[in-house]
N, C-alpha and C. Protein backbone atom coordinates (compact mmCIF):
# COMPACT_ATOMS: atom_id res chain seq x y z
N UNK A 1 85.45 116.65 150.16
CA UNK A 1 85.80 115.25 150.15
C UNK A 1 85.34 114.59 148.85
N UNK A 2 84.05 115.04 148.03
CA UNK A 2 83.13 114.28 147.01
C UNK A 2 84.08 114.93 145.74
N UNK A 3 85.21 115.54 146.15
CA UNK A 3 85.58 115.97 145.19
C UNK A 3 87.23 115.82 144.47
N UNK A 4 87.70 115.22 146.23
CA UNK A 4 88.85 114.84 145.66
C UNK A 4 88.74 113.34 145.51
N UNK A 5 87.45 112.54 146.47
CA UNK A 5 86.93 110.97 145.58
C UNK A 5 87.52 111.42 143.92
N UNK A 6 86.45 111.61 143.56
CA UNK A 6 86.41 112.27 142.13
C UNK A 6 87.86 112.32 141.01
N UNK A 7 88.41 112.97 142.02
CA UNK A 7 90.16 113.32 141.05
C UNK A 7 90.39 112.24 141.32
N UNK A 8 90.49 111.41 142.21
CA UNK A 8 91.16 110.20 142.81
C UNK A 8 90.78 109.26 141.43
N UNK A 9 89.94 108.83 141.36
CA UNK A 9 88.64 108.37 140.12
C UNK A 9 89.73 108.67 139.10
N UNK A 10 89.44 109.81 138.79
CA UNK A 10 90.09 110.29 137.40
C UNK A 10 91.46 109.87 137.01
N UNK A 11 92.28 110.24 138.20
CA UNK A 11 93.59 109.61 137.91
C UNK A 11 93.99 108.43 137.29
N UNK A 12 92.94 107.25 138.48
CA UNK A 12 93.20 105.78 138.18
C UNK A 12 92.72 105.43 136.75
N UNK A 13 91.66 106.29 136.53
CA UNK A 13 91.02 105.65 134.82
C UNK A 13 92.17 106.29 133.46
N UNK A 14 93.10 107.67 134.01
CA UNK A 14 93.58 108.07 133.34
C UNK A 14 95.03 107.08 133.22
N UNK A 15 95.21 106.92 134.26
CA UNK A 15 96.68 105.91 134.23
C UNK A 15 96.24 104.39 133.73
N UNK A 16 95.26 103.77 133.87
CA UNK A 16 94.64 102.79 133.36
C UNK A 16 94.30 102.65 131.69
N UNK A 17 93.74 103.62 131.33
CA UNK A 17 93.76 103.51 129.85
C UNK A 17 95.65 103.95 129.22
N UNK A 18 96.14 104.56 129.77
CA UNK A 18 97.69 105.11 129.38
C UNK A 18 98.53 103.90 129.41
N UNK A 19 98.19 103.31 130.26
CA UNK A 19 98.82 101.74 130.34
C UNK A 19 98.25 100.41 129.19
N UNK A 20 97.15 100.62 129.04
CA UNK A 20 96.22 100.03 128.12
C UNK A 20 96.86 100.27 127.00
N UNK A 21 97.05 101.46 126.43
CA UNK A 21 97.56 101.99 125.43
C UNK A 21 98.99 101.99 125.23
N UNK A 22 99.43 101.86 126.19
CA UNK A 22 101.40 102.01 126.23
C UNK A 22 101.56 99.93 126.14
N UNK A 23 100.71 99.32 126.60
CA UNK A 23 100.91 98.04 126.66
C UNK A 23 100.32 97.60 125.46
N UNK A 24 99.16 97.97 124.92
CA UNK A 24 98.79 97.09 123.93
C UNK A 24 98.43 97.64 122.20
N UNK A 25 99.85 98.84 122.78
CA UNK A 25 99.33 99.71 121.56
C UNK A 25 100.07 98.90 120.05
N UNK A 26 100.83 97.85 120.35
CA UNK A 26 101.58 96.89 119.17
C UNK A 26 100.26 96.15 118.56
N UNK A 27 99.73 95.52 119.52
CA UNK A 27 98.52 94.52 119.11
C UNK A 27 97.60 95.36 118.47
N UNK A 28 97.12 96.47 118.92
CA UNK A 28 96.09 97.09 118.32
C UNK A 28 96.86 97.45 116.65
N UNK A 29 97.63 98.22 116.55
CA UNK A 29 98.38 98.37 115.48
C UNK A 29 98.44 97.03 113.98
N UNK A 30 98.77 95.82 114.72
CA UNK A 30 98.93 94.53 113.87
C UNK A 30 97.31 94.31 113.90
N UNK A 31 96.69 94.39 114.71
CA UNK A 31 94.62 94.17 114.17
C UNK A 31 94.36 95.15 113.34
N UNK A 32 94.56 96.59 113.26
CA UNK A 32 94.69 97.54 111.95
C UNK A 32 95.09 97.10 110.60
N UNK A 33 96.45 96.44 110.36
CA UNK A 33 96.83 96.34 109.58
C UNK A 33 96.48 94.77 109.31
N UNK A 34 96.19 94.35 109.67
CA UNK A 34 95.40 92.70 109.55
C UNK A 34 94.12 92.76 108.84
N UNK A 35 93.11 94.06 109.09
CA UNK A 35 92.01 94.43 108.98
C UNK A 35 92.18 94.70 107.08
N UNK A 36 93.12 95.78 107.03
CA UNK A 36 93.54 96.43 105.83
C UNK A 36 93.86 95.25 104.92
N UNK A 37 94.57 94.11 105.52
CA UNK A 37 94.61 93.00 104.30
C UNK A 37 93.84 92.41 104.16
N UNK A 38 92.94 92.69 105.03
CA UNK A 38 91.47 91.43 104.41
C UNK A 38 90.57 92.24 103.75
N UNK A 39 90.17 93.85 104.12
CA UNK A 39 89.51 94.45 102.75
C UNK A 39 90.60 94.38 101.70
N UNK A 40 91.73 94.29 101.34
CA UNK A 40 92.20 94.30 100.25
C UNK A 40 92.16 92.99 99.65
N UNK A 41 92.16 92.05 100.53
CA UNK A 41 92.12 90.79 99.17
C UNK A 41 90.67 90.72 99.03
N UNK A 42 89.63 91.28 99.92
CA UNK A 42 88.35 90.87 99.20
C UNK A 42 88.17 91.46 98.04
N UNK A 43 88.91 92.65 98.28
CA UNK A 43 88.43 94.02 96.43
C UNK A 43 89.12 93.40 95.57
N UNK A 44 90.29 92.31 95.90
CA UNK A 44 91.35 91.65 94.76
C UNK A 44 90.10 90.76 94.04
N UNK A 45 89.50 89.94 95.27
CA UNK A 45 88.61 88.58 95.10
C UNK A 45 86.81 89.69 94.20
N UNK A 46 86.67 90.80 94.34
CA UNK A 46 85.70 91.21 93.60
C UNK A 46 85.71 91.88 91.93
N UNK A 47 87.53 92.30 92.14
CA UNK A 47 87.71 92.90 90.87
C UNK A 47 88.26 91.17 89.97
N UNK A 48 88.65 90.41 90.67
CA UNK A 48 89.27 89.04 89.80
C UNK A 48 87.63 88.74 88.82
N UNK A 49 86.60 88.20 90.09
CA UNK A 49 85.52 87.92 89.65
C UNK A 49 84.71 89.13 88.94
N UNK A 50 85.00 90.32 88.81
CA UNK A 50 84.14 90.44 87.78
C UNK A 50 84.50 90.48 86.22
N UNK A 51 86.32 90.74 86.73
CA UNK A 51 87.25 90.55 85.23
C UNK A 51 87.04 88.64 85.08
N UNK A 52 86.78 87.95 85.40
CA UNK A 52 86.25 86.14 85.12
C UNK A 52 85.24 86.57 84.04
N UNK A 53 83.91 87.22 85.21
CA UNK A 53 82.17 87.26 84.46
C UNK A 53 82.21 88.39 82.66
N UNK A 54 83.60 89.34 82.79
CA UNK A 54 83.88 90.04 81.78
C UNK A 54 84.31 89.10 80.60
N UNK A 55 84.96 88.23 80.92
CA UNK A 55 86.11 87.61 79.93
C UNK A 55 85.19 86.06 79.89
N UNK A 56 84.36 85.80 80.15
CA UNK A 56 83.19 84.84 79.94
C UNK A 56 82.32 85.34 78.90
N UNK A 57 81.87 86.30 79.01
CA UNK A 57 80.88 87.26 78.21
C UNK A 57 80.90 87.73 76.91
N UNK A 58 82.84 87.86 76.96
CA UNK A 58 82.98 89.21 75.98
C UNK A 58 84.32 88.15 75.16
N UNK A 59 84.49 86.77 75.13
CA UNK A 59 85.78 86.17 74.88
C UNK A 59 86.67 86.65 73.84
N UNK A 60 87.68 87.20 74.18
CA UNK A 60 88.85 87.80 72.74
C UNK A 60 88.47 89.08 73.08
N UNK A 61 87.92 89.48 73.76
CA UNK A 61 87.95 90.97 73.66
C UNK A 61 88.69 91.25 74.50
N UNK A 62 89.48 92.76 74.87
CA UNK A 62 90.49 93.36 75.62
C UNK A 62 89.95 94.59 75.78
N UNK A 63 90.39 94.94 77.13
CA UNK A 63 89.60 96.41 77.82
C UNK A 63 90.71 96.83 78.68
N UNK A 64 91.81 96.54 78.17
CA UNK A 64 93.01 97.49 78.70
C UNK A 64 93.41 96.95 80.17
N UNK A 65 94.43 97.92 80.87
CA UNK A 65 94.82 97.64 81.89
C UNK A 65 94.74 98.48 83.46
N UNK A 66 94.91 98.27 84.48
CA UNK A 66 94.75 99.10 85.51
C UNK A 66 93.71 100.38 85.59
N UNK A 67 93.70 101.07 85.84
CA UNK A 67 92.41 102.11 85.91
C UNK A 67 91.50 101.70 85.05
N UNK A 68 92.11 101.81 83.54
CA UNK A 68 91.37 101.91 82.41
C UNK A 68 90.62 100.43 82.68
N UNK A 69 90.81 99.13 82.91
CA UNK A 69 90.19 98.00 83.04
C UNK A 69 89.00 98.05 84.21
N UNK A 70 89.39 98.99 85.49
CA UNK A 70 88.56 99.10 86.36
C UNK A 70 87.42 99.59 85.82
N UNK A 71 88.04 101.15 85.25
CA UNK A 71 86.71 101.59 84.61
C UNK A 71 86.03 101.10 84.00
N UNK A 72 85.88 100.51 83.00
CA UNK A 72 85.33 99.16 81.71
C UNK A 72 84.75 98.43 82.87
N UNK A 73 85.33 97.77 83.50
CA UNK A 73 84.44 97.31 84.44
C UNK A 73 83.49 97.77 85.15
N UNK A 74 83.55 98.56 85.84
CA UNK A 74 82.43 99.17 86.21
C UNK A 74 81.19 99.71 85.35
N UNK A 75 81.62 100.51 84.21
CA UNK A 75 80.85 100.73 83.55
C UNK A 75 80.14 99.64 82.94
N UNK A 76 80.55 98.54 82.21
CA UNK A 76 79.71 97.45 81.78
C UNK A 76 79.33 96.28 82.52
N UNK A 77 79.18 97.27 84.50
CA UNK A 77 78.19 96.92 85.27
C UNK A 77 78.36 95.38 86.04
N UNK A 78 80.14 94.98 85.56
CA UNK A 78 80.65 93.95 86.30
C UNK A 78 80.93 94.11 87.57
N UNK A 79 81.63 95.48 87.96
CA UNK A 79 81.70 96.52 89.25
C UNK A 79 80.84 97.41 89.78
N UNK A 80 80.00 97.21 91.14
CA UNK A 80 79.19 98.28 91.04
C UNK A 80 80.27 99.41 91.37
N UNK A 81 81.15 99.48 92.47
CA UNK A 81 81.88 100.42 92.07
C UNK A 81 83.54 99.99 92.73
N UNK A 82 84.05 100.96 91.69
CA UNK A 82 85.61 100.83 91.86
C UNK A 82 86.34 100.72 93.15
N UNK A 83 87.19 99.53 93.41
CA UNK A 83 87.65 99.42 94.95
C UNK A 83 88.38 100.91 95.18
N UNK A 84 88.98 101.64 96.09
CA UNK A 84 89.78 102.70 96.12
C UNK A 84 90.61 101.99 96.40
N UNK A 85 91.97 102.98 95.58
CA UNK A 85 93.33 102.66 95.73
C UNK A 85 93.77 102.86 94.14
N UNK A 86 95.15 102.60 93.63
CA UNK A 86 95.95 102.65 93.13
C UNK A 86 95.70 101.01 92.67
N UNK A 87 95.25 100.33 92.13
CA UNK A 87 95.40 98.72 91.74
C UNK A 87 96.30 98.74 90.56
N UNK A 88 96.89 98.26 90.59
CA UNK A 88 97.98 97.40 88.96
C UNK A 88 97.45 96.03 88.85
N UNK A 89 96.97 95.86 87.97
CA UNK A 89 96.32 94.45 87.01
C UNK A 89 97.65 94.06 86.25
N UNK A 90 97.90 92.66 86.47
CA UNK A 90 99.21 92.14 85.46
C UNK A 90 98.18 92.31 84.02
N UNK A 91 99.00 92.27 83.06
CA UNK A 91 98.07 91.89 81.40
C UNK A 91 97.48 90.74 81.23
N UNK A 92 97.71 89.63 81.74
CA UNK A 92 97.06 87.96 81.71
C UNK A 92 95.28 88.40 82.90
N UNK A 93 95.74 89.50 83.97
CA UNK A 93 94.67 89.63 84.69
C UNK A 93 94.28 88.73 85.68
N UNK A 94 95.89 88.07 86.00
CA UNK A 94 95.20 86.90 86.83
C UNK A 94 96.19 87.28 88.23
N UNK A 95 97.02 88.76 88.02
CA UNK A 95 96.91 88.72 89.41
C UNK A 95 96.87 90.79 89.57
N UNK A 96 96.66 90.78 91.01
CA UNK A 96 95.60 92.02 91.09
C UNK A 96 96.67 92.72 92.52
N UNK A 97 97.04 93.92 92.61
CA UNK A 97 97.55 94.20 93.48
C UNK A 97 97.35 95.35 93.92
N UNK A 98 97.59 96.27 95.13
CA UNK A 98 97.19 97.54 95.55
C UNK A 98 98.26 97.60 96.36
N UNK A 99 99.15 99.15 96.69
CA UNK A 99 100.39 99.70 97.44
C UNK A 99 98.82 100.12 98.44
N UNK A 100 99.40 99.68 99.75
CA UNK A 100 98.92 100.03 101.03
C UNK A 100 99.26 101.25 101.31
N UNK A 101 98.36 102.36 102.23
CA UNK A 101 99.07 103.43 102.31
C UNK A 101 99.86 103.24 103.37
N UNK A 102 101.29 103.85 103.24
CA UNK A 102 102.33 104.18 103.62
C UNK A 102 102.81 103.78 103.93
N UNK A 103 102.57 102.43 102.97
CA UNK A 103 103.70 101.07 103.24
C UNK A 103 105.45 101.07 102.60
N UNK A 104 105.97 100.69 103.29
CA UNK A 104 107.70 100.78 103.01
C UNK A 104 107.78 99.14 103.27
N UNK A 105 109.19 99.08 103.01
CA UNK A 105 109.88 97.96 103.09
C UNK A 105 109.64 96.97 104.13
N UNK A 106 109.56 98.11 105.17
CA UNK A 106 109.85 97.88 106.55
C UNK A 106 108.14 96.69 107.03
N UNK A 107 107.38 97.92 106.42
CA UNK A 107 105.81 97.28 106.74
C UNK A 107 105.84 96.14 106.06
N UNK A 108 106.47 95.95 104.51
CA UNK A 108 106.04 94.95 104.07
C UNK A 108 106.13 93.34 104.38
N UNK A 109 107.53 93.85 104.93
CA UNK A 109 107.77 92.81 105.75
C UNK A 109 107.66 92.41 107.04
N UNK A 110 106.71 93.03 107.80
CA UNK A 110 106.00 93.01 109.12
C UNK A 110 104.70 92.74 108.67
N UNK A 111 104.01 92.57 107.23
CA UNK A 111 102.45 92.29 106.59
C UNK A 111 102.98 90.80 106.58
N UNK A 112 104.57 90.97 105.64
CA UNK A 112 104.00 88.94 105.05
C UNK A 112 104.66 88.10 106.55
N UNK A 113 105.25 88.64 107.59
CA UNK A 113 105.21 87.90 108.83
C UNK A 113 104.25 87.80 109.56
N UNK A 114 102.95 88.68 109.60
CA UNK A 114 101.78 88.73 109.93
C UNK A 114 101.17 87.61 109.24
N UNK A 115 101.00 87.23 107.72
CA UNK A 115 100.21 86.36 106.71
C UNK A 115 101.12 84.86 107.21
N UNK A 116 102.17 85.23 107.59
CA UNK A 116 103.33 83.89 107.79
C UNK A 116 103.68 83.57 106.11
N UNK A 117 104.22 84.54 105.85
CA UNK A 117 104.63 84.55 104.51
C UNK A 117 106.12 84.96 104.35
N UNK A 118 106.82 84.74 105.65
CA UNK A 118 108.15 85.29 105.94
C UNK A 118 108.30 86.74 105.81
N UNK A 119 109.35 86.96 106.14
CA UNK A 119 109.33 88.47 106.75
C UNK A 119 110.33 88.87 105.43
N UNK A 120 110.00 88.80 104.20
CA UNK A 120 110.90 89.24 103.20
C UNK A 120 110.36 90.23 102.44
N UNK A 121 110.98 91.26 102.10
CA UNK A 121 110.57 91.50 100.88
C UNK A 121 111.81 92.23 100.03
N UNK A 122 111.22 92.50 98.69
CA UNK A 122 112.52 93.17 97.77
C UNK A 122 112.89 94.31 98.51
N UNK A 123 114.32 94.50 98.17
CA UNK A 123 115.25 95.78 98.52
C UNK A 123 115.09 96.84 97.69
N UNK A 124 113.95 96.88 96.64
CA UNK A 124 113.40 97.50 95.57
C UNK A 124 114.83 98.38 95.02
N UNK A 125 116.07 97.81 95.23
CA UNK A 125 117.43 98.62 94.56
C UNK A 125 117.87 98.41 92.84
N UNK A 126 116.66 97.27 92.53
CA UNK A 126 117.64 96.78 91.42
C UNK A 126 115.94 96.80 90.43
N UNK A 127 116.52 96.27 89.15
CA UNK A 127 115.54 96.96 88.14
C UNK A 127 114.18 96.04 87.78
N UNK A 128 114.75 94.86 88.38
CA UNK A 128 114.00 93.64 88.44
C UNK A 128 112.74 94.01 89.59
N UNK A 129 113.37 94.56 90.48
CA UNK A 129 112.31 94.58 91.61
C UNK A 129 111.22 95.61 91.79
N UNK A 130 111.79 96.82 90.58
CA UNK A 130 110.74 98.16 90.19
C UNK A 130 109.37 97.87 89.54
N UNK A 131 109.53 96.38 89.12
CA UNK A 131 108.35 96.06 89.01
C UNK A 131 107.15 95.67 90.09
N UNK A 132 108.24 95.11 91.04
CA UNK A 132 106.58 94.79 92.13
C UNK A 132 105.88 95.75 92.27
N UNK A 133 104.64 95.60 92.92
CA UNK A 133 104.34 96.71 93.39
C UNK A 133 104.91 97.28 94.69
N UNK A 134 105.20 96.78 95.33
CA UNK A 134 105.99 97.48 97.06
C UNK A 134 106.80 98.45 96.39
N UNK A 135 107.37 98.36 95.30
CA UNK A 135 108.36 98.75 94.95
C UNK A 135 108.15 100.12 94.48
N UNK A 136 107.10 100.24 93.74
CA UNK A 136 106.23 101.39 93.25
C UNK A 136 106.22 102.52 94.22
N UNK A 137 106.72 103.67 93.30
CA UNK A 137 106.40 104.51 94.27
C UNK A 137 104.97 105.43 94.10
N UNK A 138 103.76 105.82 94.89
CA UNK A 138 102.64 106.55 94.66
C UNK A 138 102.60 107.70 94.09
C-alpha cells in the first residue's frame, strides 16, 4: 500500500511540474531573454564609461576600434575586464553594440517588443542594413 501511496505521489508531482513547464514555459523564456538585455546594456553602460574616463584623460588620442579599443581599455586599466561577446564600437564611440547569441530576425523583433520598442527590425536584404549589427553575421 506505502508503495503505491508513493507512485501515486510521483505521478501528481510529475504531471504538475509538466504542466508548469508546458504552461509557463513562454514566460520563463521572455525572463531569460529580458535577463540577457539587462547584462548587456550594463557592459554597454561599463565599456561607454570607461571609453568617457579614457577620452577625458588621454584628449586627441585614438585607440582604435572594437576588440582592439576593448583591449586598450582594459589594459590602461579603464576595464577591469573585457565584457564577453563580439561588441562593435561605432568610430565617434558613442554607441556600443553586441549580436546576442542566436539571435535572428525573428528574436530581434520579439527583444524590441519586449523593450516596447516595436516589433521591427531590418530584413538585413539590402546593403544599408549589413551594417547593423542584427545584421552581422558571427
Amino acid at each position: 500500500m506505502y508503495q503505491l501511496i508513493i507512485g501515486a505521489v510521483a505521478v501528481v508531482i510529475f504531471a504538475a511540474l509538466t504542466l508548469l513547464l508546458w504552461l509557463g514555459g513562454q514566460h520563463w523564456a521572455d525572463a531569460r531573454l529580458r535577463a540577457e538585455l539587462v547584462a548587456v546594456a550594463q557592459q554597454e553602460q561599463q565599456i561607454g564609461g570607461a571609453l568617457t574616463l579614457y577620452r577625458q584623460e588621454n584628449v586627441g588620442s585614438s585607440i582604435g576600434t572594437d576588440a582592439v579599443l576593448l583591449a586598450q581599455l582594459q589594459l590602461g586599466g579603464y576595464l577591469r575586464d573585457v565584457p564577453p561577446g563580439a561588441w562593435s564600437v561605432s568610430p565617434d564611440g558613442r554607441r556600443m553594440s553586441r549580436r546576442l547569441d542566436g539571435q535572428t530576425a525573428a528574436s530581434c523583433a520579439h527583444m524590441n517588443a519586449l523593450v516596447g520598442a516595436g516589433a521591427v527590425c531590418p530584413p538585413c536584404d539590402s546593403d544599408a542594413d549589413k551594417s547593423v549589427p542584427i545584421c552581422r553575421q558571427p
